[in-house]
Protein backbone atom coordinates (compact mmCIF):
# COMPACT_ATOMS: atom_id res chain seq x y z
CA UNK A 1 -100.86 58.72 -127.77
CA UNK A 2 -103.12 57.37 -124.65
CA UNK A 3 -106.01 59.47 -124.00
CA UNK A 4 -108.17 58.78 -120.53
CA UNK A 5 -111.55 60.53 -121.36
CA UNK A 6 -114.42 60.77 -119.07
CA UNK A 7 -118.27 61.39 -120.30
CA UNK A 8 -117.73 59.53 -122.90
CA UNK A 9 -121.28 57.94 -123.63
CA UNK A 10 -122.04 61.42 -123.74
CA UNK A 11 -123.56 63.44 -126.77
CA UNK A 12 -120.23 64.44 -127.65
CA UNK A 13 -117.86 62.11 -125.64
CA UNK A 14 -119.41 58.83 -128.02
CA UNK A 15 -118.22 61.15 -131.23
CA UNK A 16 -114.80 61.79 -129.49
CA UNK A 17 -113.93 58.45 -129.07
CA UNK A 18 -114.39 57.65 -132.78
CA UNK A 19 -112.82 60.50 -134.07
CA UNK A 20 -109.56 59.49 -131.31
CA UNK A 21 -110.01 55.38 -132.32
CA UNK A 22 -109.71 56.32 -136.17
CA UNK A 23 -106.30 58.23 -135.43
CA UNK A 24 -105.01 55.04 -134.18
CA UNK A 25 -105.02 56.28 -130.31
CA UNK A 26 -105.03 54.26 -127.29
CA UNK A 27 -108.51 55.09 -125.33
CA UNK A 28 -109.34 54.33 -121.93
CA UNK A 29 -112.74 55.49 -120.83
CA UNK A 30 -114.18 55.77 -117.15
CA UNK A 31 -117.55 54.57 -116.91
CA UNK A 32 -119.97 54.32 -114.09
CA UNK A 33 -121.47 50.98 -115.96
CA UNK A 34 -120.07 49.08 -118.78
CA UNK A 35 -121.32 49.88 -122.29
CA UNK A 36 -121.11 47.23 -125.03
CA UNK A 37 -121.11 50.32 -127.43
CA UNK A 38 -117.70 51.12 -125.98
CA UNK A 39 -116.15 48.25 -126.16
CA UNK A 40 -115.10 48.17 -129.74
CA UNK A 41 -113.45 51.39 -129.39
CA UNK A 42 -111.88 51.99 -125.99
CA UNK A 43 -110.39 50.31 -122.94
CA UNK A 44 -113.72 50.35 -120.04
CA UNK A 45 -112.76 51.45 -116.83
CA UNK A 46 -115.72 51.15 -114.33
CA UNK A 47 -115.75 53.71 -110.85
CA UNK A 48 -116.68 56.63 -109.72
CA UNK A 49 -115.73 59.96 -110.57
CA UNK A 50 -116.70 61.32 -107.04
CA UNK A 51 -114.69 59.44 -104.88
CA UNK A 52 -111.59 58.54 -107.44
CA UNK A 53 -110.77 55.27 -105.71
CA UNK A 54 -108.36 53.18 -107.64
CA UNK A 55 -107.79 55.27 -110.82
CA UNK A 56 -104.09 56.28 -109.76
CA UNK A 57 -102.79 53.45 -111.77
CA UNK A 58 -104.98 54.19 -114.80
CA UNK A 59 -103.80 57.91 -114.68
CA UNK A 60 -100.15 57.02 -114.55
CA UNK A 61 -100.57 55.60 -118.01
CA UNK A 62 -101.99 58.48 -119.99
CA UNK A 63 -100.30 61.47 -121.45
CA UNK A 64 -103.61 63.50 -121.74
CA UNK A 65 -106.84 63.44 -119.82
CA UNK A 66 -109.81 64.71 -121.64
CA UNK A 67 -112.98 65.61 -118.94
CA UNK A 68 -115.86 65.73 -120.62
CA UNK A 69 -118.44 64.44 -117.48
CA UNK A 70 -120.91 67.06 -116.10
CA UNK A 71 -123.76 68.08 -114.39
CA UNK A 72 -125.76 69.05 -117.52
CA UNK A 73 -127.56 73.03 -117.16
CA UNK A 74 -131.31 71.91 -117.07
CA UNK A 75 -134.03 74.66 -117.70
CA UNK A 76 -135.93 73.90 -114.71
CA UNK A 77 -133.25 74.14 -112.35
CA UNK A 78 -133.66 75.64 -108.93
CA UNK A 79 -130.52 77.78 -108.40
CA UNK A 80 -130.59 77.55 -104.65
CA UNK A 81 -131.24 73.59 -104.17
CA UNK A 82 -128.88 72.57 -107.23
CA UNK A 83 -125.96 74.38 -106.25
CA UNK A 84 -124.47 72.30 -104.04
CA UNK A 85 -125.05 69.11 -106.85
CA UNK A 86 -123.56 71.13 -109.65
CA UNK A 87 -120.70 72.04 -107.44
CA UNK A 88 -120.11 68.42 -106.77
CA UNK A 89 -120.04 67.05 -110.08
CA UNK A 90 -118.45 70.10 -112.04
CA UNK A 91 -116.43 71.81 -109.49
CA UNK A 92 -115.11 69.48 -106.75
CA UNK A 93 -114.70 66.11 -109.07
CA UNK A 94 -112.89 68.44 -112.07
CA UNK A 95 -110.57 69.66 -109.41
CA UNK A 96 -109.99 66.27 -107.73
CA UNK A 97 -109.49 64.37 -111.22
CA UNK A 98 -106.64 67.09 -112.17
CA UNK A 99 -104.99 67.07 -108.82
CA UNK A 100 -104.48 63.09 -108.85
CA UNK A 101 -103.69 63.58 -113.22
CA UNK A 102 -100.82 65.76 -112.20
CA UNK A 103 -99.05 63.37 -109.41
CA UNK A 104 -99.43 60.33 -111.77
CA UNK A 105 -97.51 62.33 -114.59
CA UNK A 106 -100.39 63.43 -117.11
CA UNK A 107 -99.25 66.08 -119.16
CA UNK A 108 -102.27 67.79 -120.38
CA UNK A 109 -105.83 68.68 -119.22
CA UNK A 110 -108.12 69.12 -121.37
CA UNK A 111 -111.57 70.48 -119.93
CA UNK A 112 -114.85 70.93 -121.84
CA UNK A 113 -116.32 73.90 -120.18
CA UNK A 114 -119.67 76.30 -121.36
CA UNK A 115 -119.81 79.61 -123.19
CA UNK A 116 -122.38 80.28 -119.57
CA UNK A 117 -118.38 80.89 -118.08
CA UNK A 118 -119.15 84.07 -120.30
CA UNK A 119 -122.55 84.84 -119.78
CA UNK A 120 -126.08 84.68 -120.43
CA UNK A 121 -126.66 87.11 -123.48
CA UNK A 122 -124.45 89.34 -125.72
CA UNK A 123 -125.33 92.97 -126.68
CA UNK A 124 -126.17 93.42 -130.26
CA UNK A 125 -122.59 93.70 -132.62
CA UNK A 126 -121.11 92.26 -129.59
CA UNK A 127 -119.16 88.46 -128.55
CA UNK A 128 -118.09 87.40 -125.68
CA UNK A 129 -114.26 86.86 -125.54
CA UNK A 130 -111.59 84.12 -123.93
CA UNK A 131 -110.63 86.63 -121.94
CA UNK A 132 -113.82 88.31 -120.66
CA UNK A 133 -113.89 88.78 -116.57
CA UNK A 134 -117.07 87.95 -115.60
CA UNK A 135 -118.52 85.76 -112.64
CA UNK A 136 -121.45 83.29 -113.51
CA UNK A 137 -124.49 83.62 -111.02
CA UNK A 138 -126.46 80.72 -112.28
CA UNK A 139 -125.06 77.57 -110.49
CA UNK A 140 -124.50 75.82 -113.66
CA UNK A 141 -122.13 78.30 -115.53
CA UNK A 142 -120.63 78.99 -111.73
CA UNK A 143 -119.46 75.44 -111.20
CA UNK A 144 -118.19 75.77 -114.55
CA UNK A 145 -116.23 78.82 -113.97
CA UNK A 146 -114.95 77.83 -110.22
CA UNK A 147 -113.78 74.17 -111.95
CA UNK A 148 -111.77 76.73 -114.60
CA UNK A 149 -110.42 78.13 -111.72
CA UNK A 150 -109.28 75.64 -110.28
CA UNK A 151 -107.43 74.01 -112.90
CA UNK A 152 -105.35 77.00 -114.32
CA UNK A 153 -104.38 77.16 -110.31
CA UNK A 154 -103.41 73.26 -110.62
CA UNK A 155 -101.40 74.03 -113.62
CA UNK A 156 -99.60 77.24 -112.23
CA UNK A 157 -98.51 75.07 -109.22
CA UNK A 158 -97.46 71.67 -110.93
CA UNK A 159 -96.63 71.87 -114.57
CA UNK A 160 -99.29 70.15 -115.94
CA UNK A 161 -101.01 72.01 -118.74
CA UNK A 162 -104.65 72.67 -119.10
CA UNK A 163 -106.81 73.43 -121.78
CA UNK A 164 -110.12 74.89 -121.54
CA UNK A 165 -112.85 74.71 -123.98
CA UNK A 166 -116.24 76.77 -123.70
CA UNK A 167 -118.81 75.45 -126.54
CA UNK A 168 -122.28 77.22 -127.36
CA UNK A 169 -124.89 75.08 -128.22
CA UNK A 170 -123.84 71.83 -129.67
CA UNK A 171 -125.98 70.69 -132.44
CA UNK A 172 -125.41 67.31 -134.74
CA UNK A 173 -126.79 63.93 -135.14
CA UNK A 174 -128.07 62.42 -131.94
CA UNK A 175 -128.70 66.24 -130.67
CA UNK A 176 -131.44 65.93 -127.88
CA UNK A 177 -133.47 68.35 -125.59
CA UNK A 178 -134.84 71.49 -126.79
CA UNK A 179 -133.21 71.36 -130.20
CA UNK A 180 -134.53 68.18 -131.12
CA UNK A 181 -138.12 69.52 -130.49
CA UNK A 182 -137.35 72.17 -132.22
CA UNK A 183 -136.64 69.77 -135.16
CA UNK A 184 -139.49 67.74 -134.72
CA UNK A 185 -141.84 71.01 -135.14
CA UNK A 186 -140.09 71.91 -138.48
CA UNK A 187 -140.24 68.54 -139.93
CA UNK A 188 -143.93 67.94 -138.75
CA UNK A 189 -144.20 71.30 -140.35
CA UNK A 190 -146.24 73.05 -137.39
CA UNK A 191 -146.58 76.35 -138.10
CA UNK A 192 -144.28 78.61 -135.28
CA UNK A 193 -144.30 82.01 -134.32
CA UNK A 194 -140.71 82.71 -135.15
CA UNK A 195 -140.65 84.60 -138.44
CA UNK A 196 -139.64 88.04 -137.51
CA UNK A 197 -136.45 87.32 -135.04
CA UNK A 198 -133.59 89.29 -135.65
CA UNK A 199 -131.29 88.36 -132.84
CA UNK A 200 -127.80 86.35 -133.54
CA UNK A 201 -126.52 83.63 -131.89
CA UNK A 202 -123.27 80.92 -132.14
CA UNK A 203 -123.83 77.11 -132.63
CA UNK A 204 -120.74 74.71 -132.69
CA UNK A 205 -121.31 71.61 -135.09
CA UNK A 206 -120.44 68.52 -133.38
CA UNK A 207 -118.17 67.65 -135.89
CA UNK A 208 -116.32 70.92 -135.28
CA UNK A 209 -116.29 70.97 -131.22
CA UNK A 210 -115.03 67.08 -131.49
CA UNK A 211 -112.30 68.05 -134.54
CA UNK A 212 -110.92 70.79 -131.79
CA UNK A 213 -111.09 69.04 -128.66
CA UNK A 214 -108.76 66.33 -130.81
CA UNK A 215 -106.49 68.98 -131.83
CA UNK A 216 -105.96 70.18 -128.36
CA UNK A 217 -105.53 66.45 -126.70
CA UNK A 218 -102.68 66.37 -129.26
CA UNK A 219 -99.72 68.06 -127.70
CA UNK A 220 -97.70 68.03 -130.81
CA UNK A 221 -99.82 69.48 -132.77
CA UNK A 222 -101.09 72.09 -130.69
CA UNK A 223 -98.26 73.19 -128.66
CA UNK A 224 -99.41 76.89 -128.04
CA UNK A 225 -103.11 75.38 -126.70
CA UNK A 226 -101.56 74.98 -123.08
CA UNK A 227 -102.88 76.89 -120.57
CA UNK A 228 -105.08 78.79 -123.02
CA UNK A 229 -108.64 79.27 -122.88
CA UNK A 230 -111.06 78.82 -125.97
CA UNK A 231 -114.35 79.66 -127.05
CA UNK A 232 -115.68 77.41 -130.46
CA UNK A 233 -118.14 77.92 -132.55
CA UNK A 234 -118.91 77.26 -136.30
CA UNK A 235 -117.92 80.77 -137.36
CA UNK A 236 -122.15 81.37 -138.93
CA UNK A 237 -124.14 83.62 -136.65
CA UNK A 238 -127.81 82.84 -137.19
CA UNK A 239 -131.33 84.50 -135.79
CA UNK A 240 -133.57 82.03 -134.65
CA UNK A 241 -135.71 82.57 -137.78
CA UNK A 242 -132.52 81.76 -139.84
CA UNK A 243 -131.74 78.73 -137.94
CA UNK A 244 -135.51 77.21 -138.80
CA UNK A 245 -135.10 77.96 -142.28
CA UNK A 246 -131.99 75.93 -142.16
CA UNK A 247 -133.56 73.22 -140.49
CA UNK A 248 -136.53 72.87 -142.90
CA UNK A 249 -134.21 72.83 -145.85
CA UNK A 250 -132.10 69.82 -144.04
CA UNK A 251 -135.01 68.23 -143.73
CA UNK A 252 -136.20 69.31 -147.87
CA UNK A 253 -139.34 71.69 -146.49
CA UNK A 254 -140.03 74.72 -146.56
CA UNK A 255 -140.37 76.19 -143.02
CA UNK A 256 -143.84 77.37 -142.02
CA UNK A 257 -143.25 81.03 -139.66
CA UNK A 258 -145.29 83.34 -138.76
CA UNK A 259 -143.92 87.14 -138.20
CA UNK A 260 -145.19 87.52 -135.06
CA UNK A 261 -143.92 90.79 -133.52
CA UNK A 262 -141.38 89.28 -130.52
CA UNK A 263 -141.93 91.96 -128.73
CA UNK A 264 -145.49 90.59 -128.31
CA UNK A 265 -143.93 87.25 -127.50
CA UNK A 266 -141.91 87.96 -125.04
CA UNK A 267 -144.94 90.00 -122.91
CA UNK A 268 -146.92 86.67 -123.63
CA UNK A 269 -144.18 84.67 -121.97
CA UNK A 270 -143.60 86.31 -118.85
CA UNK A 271 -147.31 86.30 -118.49
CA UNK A 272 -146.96 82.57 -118.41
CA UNK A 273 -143.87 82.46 -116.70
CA UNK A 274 -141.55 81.57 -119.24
CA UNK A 275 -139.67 84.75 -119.59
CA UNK A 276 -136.22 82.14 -119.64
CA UNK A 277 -137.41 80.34 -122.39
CA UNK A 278 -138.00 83.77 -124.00
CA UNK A 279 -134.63 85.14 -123.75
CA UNK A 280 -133.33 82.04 -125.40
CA UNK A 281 -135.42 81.78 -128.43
CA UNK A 282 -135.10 85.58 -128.81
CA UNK A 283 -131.93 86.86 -127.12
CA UNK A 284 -128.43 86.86 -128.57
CA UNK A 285 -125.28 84.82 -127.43
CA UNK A 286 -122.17 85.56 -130.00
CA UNK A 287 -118.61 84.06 -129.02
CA UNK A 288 -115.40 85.19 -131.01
CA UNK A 289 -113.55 82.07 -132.09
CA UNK A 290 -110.71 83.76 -133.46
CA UNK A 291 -108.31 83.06 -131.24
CA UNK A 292 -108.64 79.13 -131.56
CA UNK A 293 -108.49 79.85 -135.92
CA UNK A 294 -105.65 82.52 -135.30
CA UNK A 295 -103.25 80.66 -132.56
CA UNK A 296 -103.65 77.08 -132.92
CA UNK A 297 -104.59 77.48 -137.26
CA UNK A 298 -107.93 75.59 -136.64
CA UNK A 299 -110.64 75.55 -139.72
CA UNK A 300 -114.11 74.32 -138.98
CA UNK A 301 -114.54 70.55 -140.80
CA UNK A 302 -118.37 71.20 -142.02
CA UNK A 303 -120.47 74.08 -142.45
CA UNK A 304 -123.93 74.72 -140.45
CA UNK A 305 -125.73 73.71 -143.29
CA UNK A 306 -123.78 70.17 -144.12
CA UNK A 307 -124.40 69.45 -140.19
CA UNK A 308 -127.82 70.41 -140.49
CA UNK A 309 -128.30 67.95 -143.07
CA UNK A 310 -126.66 64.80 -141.68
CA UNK A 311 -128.49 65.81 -138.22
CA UNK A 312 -131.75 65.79 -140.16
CA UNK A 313 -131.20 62.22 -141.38
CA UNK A 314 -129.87 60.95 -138.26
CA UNK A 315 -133.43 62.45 -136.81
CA UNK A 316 -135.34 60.77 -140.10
CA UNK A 317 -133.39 57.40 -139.69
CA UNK A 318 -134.11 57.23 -135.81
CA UNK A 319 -137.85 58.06 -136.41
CA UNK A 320 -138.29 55.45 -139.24
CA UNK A 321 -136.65 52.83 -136.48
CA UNK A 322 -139.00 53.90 -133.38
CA UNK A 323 -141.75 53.44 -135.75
CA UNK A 324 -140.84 50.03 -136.89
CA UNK A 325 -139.89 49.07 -133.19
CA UNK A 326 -143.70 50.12 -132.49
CA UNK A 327 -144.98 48.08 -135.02
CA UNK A 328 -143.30 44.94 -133.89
């Protein structure tokens, strides 16, 4: 099968690629600069997603497009200046892409979107569905849901079926941002104020999100994915205090965390202007995956825990080569 995928020297685009190259699939990639790392696995294609100039005649060769490019959600965002930038990149290019897919014969769209389609936080006992209505309001999860919109339009009017994918947050080896910190505290075994939290949240192992994006690129073997929404996850809700725990035993420690009341926490935070990062750490975010086990018969590959573990030695084995790097 010949897959065109975009984003993919991305955290999870690289992993795709493998995962597609070991199934014996033709992979052509579209890259804004070439990438040796690439090479070995997938036909380079060098432009620009924002204008689309001369990829008609790559498009008319693949049966599936797989978008994975974005404008990534940053914490520091301001929501009235990056609007108009996350619009561009996740809205208007998403759209564009599909539109010029469908005239050049592509039979499937396959869009990684965000859970933030959904929403910000989930009631306790409560998980978002595919099927919630609900209109973002942070410019992130808006371009998101406007790009969604879009497509399932595109695929009403042409033909061309569309898949839509909204991951939590993706952990797994080569994880970055604020859960990589987060791993660097627990393995450094700084004490942290996060031994009381009782809230519940949804991860999606890398290994998992990539194993169900391939399953819905493949058209034969997931006939009933068109024109369906998803929401992934590893099926293991976890409090922040549960998740640290986990973390500490990838990485053979015990964690160190103090019981801290969060209610305290959080009145510290807003003092100092991180109420955001508050609601994260102690908030809750649950997604219902059901419909992805029940309809298309998906079973995660690994558990938390085994992802945990070959995150923590990716993290050991990168440390270990910084430091020798240093020393040279």
């Amino acid at each position: 099968m010949n897959y065109l995928i975009t984003g993919a020297t991305g955290f999870v685009g690289q992993a795709l690629v493998k995962q597609l190259q070991s199934d014996n699939s033709n992979i052509t990639a579209i890259l804004r600069q070439p990438l040796e790392l690439l090479n070995a696995h997938a036909d380079v294609v060098i432009g620009d997603l924002s204008t689309m100039v001369g990829f008609f005649d790559v498009l008319h060769n693949q049966e599936v497009v797989i978008h994975l490019a974005a404008r990534v959600h940053m914490m520091n965002d301001d929501p009235k200046s990056s609007l108009v930038a996350y619009r561009q990149l996740n809205t208007d290019v998403t759209v564009n892409l599909a539109r010029q897919a469908s005239k050049a014969g592509v039979k499937r769209f396959v869009f990684l979107s965000s859970i933030k389609v959904n929403g910000e936080f989930t009631r306790p006992g409560n998980s978002f569905l595919p099927d919630d209505k609900y209109i973002p309001t942070n410019p992130y999860g808006l371009s998101k849901y406007e790009a969604e919109q879009g497509l399932l339009k595109i695929a009403e009017e042409t033909g061309m079926e569309v898949v839509i994918i909204r991951p939590p947050l993706v952990y797994g080896p080569g994880v970055k941002a604020n859960f990589a910190s987060m791993m660097n505290w627990v393995n450094k075994g700084v004490p942290l104020p996060f031994g009381a939290v009782h809230n519940k949240r949804s991860l999606v192992a890398l290994d998992n999100l990539v194993d169900f994006i391939a399953l819905c690129a493949d058209r034969e073997k997931s006939p009933k994915a068109a024109n369906q929404v998803f929401l992934i996850s590893d099926g293991e809700d976890v409090s922040t205090t549960q998740l640290l725990q986990k973390v500490a035993k990838a990485f053979n420690k015990k964690a160190r965390l103090l019981p801290i009341p969060v209610g305290l926490m959080i009145f510290m935070a807003k003092l100092l202007g991180k109420g955001v990062v508050a609601n994260r750490l102690f908030g809750s975010l649950q997604v219902d995956s059901s419909k992805a086990r029940v309809l298309l018969d998906w079973k995660p590959v690994t558990t938390m825990d085994e992802q945990l573990k070959k995150t923590a030695e990716s993290f050991k084995n990168n440390h270990e080569d910084t430091k020798r790097r240093t020393r040279l």
